[in-house]
Protein backbone atom coordinates (compact mmCIF):
# COMPACT_ATOMS: atom_id res chain seq x y z
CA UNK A 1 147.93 167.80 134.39
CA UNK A 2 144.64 167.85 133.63
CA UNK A 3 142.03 170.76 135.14
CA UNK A 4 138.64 170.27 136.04
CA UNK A 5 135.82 172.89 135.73
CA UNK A 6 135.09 174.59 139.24
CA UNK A 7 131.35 175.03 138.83
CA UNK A 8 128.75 172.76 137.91
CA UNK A 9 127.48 172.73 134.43
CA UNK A 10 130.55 175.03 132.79
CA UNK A 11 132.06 171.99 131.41
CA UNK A 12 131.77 173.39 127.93
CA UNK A 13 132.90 177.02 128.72
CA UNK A 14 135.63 176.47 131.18
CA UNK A 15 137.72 173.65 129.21
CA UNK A 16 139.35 173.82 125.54
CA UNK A 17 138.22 171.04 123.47
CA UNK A 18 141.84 170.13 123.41
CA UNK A 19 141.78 169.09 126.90
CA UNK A 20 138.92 166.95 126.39
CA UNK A 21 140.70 165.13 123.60
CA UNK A 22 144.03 164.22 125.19
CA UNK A 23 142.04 163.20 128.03
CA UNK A 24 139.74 160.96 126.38
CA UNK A 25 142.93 159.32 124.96
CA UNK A 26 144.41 158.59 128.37
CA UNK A 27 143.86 154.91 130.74
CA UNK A 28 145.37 155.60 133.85
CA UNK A 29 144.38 158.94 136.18
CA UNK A 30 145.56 159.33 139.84
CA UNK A 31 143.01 161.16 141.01
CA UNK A 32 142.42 163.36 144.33
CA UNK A 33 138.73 162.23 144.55
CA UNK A 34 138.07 158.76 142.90
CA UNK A 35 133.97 159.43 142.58
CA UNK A 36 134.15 162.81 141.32
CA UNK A 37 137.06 162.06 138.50
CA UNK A 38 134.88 159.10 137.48
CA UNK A 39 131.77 161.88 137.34
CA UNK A 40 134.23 164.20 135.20
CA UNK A 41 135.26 161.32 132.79
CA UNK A 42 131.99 160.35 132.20
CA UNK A 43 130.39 164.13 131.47
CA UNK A 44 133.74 164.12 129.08
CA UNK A 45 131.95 161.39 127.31
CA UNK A 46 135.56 159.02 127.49
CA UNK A 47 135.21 156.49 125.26
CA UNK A 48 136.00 153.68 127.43
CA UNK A 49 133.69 152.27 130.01
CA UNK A 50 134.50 153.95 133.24
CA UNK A 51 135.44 150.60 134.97
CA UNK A 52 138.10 149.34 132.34
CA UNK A 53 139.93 152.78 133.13
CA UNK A 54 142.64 152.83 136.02
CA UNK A 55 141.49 155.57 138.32
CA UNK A 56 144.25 155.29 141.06
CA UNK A 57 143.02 157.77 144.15
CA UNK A 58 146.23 159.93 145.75
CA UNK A 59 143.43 162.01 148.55
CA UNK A 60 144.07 165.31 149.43
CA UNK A 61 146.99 165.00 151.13
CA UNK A 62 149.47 162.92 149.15
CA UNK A 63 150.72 160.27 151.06
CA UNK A 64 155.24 160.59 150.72
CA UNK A 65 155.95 157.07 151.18
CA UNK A 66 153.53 155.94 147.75
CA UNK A 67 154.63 158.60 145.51
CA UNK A 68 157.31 155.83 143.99
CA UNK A 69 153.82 153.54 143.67
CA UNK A 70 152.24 156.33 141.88
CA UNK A 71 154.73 156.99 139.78
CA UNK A 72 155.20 153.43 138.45
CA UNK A 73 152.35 153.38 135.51
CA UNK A 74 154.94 156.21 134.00
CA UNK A 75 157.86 154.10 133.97
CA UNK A 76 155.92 151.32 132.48
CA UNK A 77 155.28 153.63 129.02
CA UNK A 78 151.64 154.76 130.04
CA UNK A 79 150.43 158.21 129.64
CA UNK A 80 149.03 159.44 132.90
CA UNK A 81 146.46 161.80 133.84
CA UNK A 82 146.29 163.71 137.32
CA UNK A 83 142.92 164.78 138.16
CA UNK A 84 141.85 167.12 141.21
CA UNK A 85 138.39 167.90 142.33
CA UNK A 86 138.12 170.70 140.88
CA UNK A 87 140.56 173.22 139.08
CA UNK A 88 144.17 172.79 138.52
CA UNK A 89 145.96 169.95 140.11
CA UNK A 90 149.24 170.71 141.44
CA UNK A 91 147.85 174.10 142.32
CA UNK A 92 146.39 174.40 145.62
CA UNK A 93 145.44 170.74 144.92
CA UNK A 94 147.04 167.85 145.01
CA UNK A 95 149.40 166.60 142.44
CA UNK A 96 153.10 168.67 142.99
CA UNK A 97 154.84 165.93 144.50
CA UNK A 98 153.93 163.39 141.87
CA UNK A 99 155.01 166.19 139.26
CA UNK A 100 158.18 166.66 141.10
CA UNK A 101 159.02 162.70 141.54
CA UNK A 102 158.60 162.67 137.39
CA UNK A 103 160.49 165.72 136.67
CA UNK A 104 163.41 164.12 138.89
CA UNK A 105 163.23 161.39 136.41
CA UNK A 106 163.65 163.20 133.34
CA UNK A 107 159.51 162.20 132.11
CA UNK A 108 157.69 164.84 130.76
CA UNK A 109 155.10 166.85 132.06
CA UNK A 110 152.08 169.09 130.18
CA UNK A 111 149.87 170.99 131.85
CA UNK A 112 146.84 171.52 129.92
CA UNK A 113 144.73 174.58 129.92
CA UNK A 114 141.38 175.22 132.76
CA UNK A 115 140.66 177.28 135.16
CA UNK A 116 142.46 178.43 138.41
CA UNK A 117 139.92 179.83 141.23
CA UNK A 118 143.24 181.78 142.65
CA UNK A 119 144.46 183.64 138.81
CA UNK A 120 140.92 184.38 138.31
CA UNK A 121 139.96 185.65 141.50
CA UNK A 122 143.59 187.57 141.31
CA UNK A 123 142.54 188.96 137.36
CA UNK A 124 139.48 190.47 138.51
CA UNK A 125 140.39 191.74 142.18
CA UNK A 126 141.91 195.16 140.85
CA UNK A 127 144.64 193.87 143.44
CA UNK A 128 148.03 193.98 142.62
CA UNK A 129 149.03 191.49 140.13
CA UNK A 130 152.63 192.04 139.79
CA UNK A 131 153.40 190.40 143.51
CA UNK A 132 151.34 188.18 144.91
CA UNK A 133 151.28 185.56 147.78
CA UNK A 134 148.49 182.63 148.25
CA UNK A 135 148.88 181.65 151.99
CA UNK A 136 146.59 178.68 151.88
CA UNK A 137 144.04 178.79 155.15
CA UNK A 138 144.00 180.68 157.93
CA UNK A 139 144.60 179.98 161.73
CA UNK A 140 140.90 179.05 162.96
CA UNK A 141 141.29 179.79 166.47
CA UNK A 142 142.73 183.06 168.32
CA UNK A 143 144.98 184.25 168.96
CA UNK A 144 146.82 182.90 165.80
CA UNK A 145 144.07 184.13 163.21
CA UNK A 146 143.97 187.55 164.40
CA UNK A 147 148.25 187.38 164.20
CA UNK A 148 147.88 185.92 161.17
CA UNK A 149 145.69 188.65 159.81
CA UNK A 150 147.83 191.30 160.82
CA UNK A 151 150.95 189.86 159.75
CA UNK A 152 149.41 189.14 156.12
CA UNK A 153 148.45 192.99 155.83
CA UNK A 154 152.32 194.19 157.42
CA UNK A 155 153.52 191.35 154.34
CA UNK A 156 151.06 193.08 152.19
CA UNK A 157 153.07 196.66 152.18
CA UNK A 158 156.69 195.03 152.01
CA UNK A 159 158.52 196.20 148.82
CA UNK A 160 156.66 197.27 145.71
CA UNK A 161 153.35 195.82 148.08
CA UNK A 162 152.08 192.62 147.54
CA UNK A 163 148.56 190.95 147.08
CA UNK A 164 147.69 187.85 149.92
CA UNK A 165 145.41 185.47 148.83
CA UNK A 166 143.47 182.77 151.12
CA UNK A 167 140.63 180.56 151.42
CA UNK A 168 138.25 179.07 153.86
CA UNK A 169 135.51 176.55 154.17
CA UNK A 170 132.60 177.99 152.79
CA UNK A 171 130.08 178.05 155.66
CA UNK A 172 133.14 180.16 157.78
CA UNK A 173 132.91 182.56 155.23
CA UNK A 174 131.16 185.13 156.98
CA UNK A 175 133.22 184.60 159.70
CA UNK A 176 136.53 185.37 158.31
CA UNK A 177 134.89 188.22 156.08
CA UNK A 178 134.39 189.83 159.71
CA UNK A 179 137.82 189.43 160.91
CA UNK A 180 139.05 190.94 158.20
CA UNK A 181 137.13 193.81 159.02
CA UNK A 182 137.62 193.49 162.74
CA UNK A 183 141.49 193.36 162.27
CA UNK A 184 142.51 194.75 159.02
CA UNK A 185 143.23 199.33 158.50
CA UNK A 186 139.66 200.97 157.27
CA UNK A 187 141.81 201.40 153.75
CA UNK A 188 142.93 198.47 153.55
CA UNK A 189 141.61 196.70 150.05
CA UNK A 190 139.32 193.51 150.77
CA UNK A 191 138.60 190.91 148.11
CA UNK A 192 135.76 188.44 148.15
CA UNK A 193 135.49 186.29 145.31
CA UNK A 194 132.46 183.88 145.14
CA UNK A 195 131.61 181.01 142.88
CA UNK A 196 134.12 181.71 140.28
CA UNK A 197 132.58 180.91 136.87
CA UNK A 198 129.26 179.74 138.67
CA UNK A 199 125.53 180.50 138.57
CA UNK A 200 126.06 183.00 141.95
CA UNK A 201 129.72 184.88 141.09
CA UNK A 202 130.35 187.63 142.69
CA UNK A 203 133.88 189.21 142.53
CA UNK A 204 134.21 192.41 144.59
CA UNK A 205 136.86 194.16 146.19
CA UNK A 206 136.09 197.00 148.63
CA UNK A 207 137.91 198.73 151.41
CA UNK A 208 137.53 197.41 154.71
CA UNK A 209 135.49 199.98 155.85
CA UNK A 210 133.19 199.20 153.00
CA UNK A 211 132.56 195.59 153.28
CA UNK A 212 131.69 196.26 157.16
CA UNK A 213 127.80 197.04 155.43
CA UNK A 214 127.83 193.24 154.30
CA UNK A 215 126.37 191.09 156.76
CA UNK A 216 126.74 187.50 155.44
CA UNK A 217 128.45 185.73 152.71
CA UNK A 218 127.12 182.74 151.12
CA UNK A 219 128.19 179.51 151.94
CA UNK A 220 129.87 178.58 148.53
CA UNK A 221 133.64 178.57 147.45
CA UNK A 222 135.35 181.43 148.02
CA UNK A 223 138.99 183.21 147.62
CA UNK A 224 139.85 186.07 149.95
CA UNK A 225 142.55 189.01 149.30
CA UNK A 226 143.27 191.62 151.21
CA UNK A 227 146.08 194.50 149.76
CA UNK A 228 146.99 197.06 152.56
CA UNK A 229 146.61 201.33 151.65
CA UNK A 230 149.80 202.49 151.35
């Protein structure tokens, strides 16, 4: 499982040499995005010519029915690389039903060391790290979003309370940063991370109240959190 910086130019900074060495060592990558692995492997500096590797594309959304045909490089003794677009595959990315197929078959799996948007987003939030949730994306259209709001700030003061973590397409950014305002307690605890290890990060976390001064939100990669007061 290999992980793939999640800004541009932090190549250096976000991955361990190790990773760079067992990766230059592998052939064969399934891949979520065949262009952009090929752009990683070659900033990598692999030592084989891009086109003699086997860069096998699996998409976004893993397809059930090939998961056997993806699987099949493993049973014939290769090593095999998986290779999302950016981060950690198998986390929020493509990758866990692959994983899952090989660990039904007794083959080994390593997940090598890079950055997660979602733990680093979570690490500097000031949210509650103990219990946490990462619901994916939200409903786009109402009534569901505004539900779906409400019912992630009710989950949010279960138990011991528990953080709720959630993206969006960055140019509805500003969009669901409102919402959250529109539909979430004054108290409760807002986080807006931007561009996590990029040029433009910004990792803040203000009451909802608060973040009703900001006006826009770039249109960049972003995680959202919200923690309710309790």
């Amino acid at each position: 499982m290999i992980p793939v910086p999640i800004a541009d130019g932090t190549l250096n900074q976000a991955l361990p040499q190790q990773v760079l060495e067992v990766t230059r060592e592998l052939s064969v990558f399934l891949v979520e995005n065949a262009k952009s692995a090929r752009a990683f492997l070659k900033e990598i500096k692999h030592p084989k010519p891009i086109a003699e590797l086997t860069i096998i594309e699996i998409g976004h959304h893993t397809d059930p029915a090939k998961i056997i045909q993806y699987v099949n490089p493993l049973l014939q003794g290769n090593d095999v690389g998986i290779i999302s677009e950016a981060g950690c595959p198998g986390i929020a990315d493509p990758g866990a039903q692959i994983v899952a197929e090989a660990q039904d078959r007794g083959i080994s799996v390593v997940p090598l060391v890079g950055p997660c948007s979602i733990i680093l987003a979570l690490m500097a939030s000031g949210l509650d790290g103990q219990h946490f949730r990462f619901c994916g994306y939200l409903p786009i259209k109402e009534p569901q979003r505004s539900k779906t709001i409400r019912a992630l700030e009710k989950q949010s003061m279960q138990g011991a309370g528990e953080t709720q973590l959630f993206i969006e397409t960055p140019y509805r950014n500003t969009g669901l940063l409102r919402d959250l305002v529109k539909y979430c307690a004054p108290n409760t605890r807002i986080l807006v991370a931007v561009d996590i290890t990029g040029s433009a990060q910004s990792i803040r976390t203000m009451k909802a109240s608060e973040w009703k001064k900001i006006q826009d939100l770039p249109k960049l990669p972003t995680i959202f959190g919200l923690l309710a007061s309790r």
